[in-house]
Protein backbone atom coordinates (compact mmCIF):
# COMPACT_ATOMS: atom_id res chain seq x y z
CA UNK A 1 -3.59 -67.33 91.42
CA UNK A 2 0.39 -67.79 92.47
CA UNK A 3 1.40 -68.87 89.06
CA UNK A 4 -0.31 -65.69 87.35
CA UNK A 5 1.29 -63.61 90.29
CA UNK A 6 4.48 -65.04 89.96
CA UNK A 7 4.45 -65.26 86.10
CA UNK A 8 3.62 -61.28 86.22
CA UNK A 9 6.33 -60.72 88.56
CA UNK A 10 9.09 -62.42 86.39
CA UNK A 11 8.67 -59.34 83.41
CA UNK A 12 9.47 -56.95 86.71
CA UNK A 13 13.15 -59.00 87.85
CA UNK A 14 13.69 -59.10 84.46
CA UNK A 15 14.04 -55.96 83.91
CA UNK A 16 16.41 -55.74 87.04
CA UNK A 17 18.36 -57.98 84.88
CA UNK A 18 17.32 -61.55 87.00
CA UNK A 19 18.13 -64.33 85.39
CA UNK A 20 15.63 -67.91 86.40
CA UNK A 21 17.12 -69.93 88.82
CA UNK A 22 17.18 -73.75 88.12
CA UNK A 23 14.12 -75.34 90.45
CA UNK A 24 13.30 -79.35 90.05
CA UNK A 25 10.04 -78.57 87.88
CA UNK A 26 10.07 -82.06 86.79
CA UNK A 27 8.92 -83.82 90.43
CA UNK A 28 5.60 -84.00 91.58
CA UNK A 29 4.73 -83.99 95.17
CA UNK A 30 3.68 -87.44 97.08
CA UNK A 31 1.36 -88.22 99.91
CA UNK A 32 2.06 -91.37 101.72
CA UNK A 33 1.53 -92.26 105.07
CA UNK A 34 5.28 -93.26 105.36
CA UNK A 35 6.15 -89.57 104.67
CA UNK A 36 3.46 -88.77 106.94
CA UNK A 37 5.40 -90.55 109.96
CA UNK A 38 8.19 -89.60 109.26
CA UNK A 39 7.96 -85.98 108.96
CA UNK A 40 6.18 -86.23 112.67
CA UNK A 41 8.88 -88.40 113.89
CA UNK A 42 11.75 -85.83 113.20
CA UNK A 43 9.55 -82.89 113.82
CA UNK A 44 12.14 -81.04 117.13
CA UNK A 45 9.24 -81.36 119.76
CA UNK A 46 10.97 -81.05 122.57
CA UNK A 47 11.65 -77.34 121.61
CA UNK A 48 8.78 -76.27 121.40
CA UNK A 49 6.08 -74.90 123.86
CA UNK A 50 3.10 -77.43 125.15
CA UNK A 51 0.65 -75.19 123.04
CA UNK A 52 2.65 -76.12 119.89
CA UNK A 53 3.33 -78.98 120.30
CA UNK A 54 -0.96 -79.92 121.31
CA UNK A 55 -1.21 -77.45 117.88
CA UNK A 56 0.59 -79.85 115.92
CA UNK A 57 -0.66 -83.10 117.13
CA UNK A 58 -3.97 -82.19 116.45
CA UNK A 59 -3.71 -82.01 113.16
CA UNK A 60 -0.64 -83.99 112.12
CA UNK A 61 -2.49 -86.88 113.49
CA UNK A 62 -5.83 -86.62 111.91
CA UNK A 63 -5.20 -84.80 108.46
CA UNK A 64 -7.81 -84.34 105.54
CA UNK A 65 -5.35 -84.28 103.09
CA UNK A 66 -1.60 -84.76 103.52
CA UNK A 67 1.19 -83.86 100.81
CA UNK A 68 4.84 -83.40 100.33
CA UNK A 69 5.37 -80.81 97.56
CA UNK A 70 8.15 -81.32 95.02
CA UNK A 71 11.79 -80.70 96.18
CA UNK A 72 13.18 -77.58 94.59
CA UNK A 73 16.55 -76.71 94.15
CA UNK A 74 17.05 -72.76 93.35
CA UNK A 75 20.38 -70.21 92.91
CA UNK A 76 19.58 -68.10 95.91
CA UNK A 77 21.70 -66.09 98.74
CA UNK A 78 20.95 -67.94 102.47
CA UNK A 79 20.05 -64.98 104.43
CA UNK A 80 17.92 -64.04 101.38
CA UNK A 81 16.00 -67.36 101.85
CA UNK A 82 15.85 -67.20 105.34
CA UNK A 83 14.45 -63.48 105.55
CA UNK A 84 12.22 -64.19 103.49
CA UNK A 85 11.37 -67.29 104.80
CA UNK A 86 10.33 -66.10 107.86
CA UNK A 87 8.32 -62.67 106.61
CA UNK A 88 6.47 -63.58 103.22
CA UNK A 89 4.92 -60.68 103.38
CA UNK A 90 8.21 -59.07 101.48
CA UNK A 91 6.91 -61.25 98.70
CA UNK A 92 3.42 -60.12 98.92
CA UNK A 93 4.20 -56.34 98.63
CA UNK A 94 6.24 -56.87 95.81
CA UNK A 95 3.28 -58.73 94.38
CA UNK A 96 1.57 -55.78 95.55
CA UNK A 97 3.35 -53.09 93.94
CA UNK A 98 3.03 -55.20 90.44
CA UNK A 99 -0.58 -55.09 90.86
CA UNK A 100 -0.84 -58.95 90.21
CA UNK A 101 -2.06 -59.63 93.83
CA UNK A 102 -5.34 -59.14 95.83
CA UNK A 103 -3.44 -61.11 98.89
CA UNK A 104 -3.60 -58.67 101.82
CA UNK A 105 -1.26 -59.16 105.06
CA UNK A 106 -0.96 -58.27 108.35
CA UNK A 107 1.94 -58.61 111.21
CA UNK A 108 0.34 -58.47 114.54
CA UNK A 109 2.94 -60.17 116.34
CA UNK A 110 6.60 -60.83 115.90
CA UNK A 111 5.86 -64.70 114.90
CA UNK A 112 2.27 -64.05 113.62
CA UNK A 113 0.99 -62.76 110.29
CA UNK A 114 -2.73 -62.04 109.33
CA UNK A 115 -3.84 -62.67 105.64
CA UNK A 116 -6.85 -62.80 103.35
CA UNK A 117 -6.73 -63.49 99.42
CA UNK A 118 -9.42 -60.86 99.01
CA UNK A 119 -11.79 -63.98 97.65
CA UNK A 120 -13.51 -65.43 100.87
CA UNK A 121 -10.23 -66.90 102.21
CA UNK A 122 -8.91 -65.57 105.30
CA UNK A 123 -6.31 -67.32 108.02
CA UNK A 124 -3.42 -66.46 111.06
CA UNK A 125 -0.33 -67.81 110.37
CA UNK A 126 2.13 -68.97 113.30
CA UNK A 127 6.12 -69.24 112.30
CA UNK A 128 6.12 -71.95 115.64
CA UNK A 129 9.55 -72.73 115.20
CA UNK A 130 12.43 -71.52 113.05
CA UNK A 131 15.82 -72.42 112.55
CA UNK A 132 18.47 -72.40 109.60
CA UNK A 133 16.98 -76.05 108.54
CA UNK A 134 13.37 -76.17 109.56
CA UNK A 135 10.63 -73.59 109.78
CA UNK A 136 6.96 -75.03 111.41
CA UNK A 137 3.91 -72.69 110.54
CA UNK A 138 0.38 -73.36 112.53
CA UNK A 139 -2.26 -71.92 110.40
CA UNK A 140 -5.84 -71.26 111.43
CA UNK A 141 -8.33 -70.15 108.50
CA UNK A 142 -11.51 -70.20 106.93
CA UNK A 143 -13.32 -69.80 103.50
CA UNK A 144 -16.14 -68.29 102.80
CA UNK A 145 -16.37 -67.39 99.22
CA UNK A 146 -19.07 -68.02 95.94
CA UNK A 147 -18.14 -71.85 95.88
CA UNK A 148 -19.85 -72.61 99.24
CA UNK A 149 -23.05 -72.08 100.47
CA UNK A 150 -21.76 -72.02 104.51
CA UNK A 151 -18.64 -70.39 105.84
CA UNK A 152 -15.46 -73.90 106.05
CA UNK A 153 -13.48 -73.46 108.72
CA UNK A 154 -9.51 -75.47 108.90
CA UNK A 155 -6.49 -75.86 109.96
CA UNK A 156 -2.94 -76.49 108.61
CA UNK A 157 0.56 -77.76 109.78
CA UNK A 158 3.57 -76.85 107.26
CA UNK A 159 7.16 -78.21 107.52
CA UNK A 160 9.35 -76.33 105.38
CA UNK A 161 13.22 -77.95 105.47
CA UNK A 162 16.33 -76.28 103.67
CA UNK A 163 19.69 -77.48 103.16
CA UNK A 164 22.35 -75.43 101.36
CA UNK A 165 25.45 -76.14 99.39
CA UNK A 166 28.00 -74.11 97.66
CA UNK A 167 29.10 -75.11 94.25
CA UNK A 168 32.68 -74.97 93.28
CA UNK A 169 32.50 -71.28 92.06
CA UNK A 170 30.92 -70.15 95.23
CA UNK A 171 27.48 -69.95 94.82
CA UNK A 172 24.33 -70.95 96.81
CA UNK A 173 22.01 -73.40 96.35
CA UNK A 174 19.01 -73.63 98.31
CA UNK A 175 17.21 -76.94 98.47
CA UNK A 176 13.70 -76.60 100.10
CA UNK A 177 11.11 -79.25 100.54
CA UNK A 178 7.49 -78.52 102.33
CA UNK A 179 5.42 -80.91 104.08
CA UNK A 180 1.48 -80.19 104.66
CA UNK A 181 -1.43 -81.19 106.64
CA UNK A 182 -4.10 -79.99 106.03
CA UNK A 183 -7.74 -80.52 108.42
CA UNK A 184 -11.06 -78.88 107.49
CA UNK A 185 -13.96 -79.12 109.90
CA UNK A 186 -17.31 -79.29 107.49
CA UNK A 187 -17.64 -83.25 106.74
CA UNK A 188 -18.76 -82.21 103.88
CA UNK A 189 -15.56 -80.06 102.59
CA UNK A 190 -13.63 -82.99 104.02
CA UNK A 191 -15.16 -85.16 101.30
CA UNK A 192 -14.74 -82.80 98.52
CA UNK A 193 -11.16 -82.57 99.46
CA UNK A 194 -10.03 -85.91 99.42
CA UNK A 195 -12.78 -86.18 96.34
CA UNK A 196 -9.97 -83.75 94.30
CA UNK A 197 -7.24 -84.45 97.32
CA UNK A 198 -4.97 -84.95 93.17
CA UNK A 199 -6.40 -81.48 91.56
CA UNK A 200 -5.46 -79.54 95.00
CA UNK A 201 -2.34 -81.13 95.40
CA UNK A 202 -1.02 -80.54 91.72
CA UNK A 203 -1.79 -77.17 91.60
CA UNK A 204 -0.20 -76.48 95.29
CA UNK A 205 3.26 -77.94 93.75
CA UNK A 206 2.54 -75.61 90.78
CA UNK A 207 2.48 -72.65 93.14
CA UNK A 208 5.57 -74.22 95.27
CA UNK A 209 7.72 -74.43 92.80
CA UNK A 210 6.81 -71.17 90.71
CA UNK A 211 7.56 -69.66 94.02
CA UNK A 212 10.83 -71.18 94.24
CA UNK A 213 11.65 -69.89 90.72
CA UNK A 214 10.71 -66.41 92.00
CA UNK A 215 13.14 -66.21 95.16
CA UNK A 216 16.15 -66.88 92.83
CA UNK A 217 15.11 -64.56 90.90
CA UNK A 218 15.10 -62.37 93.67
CA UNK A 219 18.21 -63.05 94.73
CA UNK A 220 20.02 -62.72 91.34
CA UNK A 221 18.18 -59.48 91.02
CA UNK A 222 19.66 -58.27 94.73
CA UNK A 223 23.17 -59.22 93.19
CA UNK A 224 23.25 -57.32 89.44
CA UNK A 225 20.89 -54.82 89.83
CA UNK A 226 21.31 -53.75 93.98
CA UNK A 227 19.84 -50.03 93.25
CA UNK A 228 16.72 -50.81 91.72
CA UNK A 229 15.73 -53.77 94.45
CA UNK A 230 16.42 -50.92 97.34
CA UNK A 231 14.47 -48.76 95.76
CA UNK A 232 11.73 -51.60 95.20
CA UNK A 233 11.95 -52.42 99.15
CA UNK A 234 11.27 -48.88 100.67
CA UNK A 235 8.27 -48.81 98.39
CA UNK A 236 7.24 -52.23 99.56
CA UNK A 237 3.46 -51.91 101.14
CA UNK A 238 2.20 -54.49 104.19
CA UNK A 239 5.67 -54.95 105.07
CA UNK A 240 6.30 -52.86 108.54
CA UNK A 241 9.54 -50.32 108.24
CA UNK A 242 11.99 -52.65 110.23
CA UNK A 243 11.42 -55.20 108.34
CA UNK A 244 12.03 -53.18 105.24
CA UNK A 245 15.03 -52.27 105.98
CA UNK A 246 16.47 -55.92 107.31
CA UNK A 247 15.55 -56.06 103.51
CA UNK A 248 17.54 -53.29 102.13
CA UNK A 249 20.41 -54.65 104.36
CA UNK A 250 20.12 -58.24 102.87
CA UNK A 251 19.90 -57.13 99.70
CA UNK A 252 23.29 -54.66 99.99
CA UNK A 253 25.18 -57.97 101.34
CA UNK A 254 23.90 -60.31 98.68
CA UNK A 255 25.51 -57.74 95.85
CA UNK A 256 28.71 -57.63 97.96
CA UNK A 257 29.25 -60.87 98.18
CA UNK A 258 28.27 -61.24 95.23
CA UNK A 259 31.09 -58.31 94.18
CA UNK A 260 33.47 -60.51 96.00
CA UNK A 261 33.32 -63.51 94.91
CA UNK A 262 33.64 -62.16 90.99
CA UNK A 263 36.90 -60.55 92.41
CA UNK A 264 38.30 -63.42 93.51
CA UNK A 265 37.66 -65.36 90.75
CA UNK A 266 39.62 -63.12 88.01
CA UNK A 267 43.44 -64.02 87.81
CA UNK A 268 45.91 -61.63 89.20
CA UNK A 269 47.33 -59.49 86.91
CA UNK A 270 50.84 -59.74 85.87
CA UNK A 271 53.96 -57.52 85.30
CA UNK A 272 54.27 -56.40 81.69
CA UNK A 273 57.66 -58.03 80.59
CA UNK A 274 60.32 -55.27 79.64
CA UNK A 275 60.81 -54.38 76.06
CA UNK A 276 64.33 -53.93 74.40
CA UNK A 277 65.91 -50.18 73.91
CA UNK A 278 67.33 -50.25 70.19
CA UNK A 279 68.27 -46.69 70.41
């Protein structure tokens, strides 16, 4: 559903004059039990509250599937990433607005976001921790849609790391990488799982990196065509009004940097020389 969204999205940017950023569509994720390790063993526990942390554990240590989704490397502004980043429902509404979505989403708290695909899937989402390099999101859910006979209830843990560089011209590029663990409770949903544990973890680093793709083009939107992305943000449904307008302010600073840095890269001009008087 993601790639469709995100395909039908693209015509939309486009038009806003958004060019593709460059994301690493030729990895595929992995799964091994190194990973596994070592993502718990630099995970910043002592940060984080005794619920979290018991959260984590839980499942960390006892997945049904676990998978590290392609690294992606994308053109985007850092305070772009980072808003959105920490309120995906700004990508939902626009997905909303398009009409390519039945994804529904709900903020009822600041760190905690209620969603449903509008086919049998619904879960909470917890932003646990959050910081310029690592966001941790705790997600309780359940499905109950046409392909089961009984309501499966699960749980996830998802490590999302960034790093960013700036190239010798100035601009940003965001490297992202997302770690998952995923535990379902039905024994017989766990088997399915790690039955097509390769089908469900190609098509999640299909959706990973489409997204990816679709944040730069977000962000080179926010820095050609400012006007038309403001205008897109105050329209933006789901998304509550401050959260709207930490948008509009982003996307104002990504064009003026973005203003900036063209500036300074032109060469100063320089004096005309004088021309001889033959009169």
């Amino acid at each position: 559903m993601l790639s469709t969204t995100t395909a039908s999205a693209q015509g939309l940017l486009d038009r806003f004059g958004a060019g593709i950023g460059n994301s690493d569509d030729g990895q595929s994720g992995t799964a091994s039990i190194e990973r596994r390790r070592e993502v718990l063993a630099s995970l910043p526990m002592q940060r984080l509250t005794v619920d979290a942390q018991q959260r984590i554990l839980s499942i960390a240590n006892s997945p049904t599937i676990f998978r590290q989704l392609p690294t992606q490397a994308i053109s985007c502004d850092r305070d772009l990433f980072l808003l959105i980043a920490r309120n995906p429902e700004i990508l939902v509404g626009m997905w909303d607005v398009m009409g390519v979505t039945q994804v529904t989403t709900k903020r009822i708290a600041p760190y905690q976001l209620d969603a449903s695909d509008g086919s049998g899937t619904h879960c909470v989402v917890d932003l646990v921790y959050g910081d310029p390099n690592m966001h941790i999101y705790v997600a309780d859910g359940s499905y109950d849609g046409k392909l089961v006979a009984s309501p499966i209830k699960g749980r996830g843990v998802f490590v999302f790391r960034s790093t960013y560089a700036k190239s010798a011209t100035g601009e940003t590029t965001v490297t992202g990488t997302l770690d998952c663990f995923v535990q379902l409770d039905s024994l017989s949903a766990d088997l399915i799982a790690r039955t097509f544990s390769g089908f469900i973890g190609r098509s999640a680093d299909s959706n990973f990196i489409e997204t990816a793709r679709f944040l730069s083009q977000i962000s080179a939107a926010s820095q050609r065509n400012p006007h038309s992305m403001i205008d897109l943000a105050h329209r933006l449904p789901q998304v509550p009004r401050e959260t709207k307008q930490q948008f509009v302010e982003v996307i104002k600073n990504v064009n003026r940097r973005q203003n900036e840095l063209v500036h300074s890269s032109r060469p100063p001009r320089t004096a005309a020389a004088p021309t001889a008087d033959h009169r």
